[in-house]
Protein backbone atom coordinates (compact mmCIF):
# COMPACT_ATOMS: atom_id res chain seq x y z
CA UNK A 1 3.96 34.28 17.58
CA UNK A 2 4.34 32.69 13.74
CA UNK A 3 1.62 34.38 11.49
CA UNK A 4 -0.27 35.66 14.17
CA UNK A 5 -0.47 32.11 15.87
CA UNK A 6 0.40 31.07 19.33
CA UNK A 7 2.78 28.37 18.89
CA UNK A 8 2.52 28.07 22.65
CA UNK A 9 -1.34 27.63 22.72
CA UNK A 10 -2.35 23.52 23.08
CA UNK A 11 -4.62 23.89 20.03
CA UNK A 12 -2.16 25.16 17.95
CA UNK A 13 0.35 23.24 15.87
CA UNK A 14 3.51 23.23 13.43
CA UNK A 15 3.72 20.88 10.78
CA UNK A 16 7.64 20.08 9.95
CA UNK A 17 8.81 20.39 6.86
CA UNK A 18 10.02 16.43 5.58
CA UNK A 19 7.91 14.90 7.77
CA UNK A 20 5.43 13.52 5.64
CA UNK A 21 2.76 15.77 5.39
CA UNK A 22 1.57 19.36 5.71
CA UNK A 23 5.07 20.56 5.84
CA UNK A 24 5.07 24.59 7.08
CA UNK A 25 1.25 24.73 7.74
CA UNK A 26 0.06 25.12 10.73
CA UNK A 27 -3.13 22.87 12.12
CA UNK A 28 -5.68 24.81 14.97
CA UNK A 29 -9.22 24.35 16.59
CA UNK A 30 -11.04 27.48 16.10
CA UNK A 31 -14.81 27.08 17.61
CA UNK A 32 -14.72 23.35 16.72
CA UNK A 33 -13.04 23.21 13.72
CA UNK A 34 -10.13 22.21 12.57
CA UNK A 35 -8.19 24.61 10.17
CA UNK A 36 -5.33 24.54 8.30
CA UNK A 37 -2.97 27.60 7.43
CA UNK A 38 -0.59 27.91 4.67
CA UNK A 39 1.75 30.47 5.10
CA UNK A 40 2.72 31.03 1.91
CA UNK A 41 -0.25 30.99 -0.05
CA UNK A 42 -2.35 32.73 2.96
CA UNK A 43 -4.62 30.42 3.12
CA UNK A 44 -6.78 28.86 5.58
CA UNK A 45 -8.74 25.04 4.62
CA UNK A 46 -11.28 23.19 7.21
CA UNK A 47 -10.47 19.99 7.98
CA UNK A 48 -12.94 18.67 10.16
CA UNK A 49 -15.71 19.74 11.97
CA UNK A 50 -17.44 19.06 15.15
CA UNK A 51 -14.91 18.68 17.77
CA UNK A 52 -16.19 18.95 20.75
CA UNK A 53 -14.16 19.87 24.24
CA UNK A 54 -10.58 19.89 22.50
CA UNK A 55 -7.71 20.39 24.98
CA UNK A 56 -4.53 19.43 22.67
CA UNK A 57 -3.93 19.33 18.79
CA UNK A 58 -0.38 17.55 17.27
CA UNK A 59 1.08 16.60 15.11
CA UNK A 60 3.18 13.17 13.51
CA UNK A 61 3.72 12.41 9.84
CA UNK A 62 0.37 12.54 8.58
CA UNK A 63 -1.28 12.28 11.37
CA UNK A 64 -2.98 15.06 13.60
CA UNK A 65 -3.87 14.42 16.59
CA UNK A 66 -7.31 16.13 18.88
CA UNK A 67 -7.19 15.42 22.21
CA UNK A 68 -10.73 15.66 23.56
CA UNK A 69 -12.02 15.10 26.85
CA UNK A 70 -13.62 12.03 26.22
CA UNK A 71 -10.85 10.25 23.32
CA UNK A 72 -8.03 11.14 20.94
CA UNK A 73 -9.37 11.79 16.92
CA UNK A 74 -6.95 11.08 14.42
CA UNK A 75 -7.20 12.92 10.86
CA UNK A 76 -5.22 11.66 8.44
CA UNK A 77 -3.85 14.35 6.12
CA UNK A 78 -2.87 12.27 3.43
CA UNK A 79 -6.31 10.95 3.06
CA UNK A 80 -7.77 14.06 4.39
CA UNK A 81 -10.24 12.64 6.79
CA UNK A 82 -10.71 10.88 10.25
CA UNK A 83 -9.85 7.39 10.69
């Protein structure tokens, strides 16, 4: 457990710190959403909403990654939205 999260849970992610983006957060689907949490500032931002059936959320660079049932969204945090 890191800040209360699961790091073992599929919708649960750590962002690496030098790896582009979103260094130390860590990215989660919560009833459809996804959140980000900062550690350090205790803070917790939505991302994107509407994601329906997620199985899988990771991370690389600036990209996160929600595997759905039915295709793979990509949010892009340095733009902060899905492309």
């Amino acid at each position: 457990m890191t800040h209360g999260f699961n790091l073992n849970d599929p919708l649960v992610c750590e962002g690496v710190i030098g790896d582009g983006c979103g260094g130390g957060r860590l990215f989660y689907i919560e009833e459809s959403v996804l959140k980000s949490y900062d550690p350090l500032a205790k803070e917790v931002i939505i991302l994107l909403q509407e994601i329906e059936s997620a199985k899988r959320v990771f991370k690389k660079g600036c990209i996160v990654f929600i595997e759905t049932i039915d295709e793979v969204v990509e949010f892009d945090l340095s733009l902060l939205k899905k492309v």
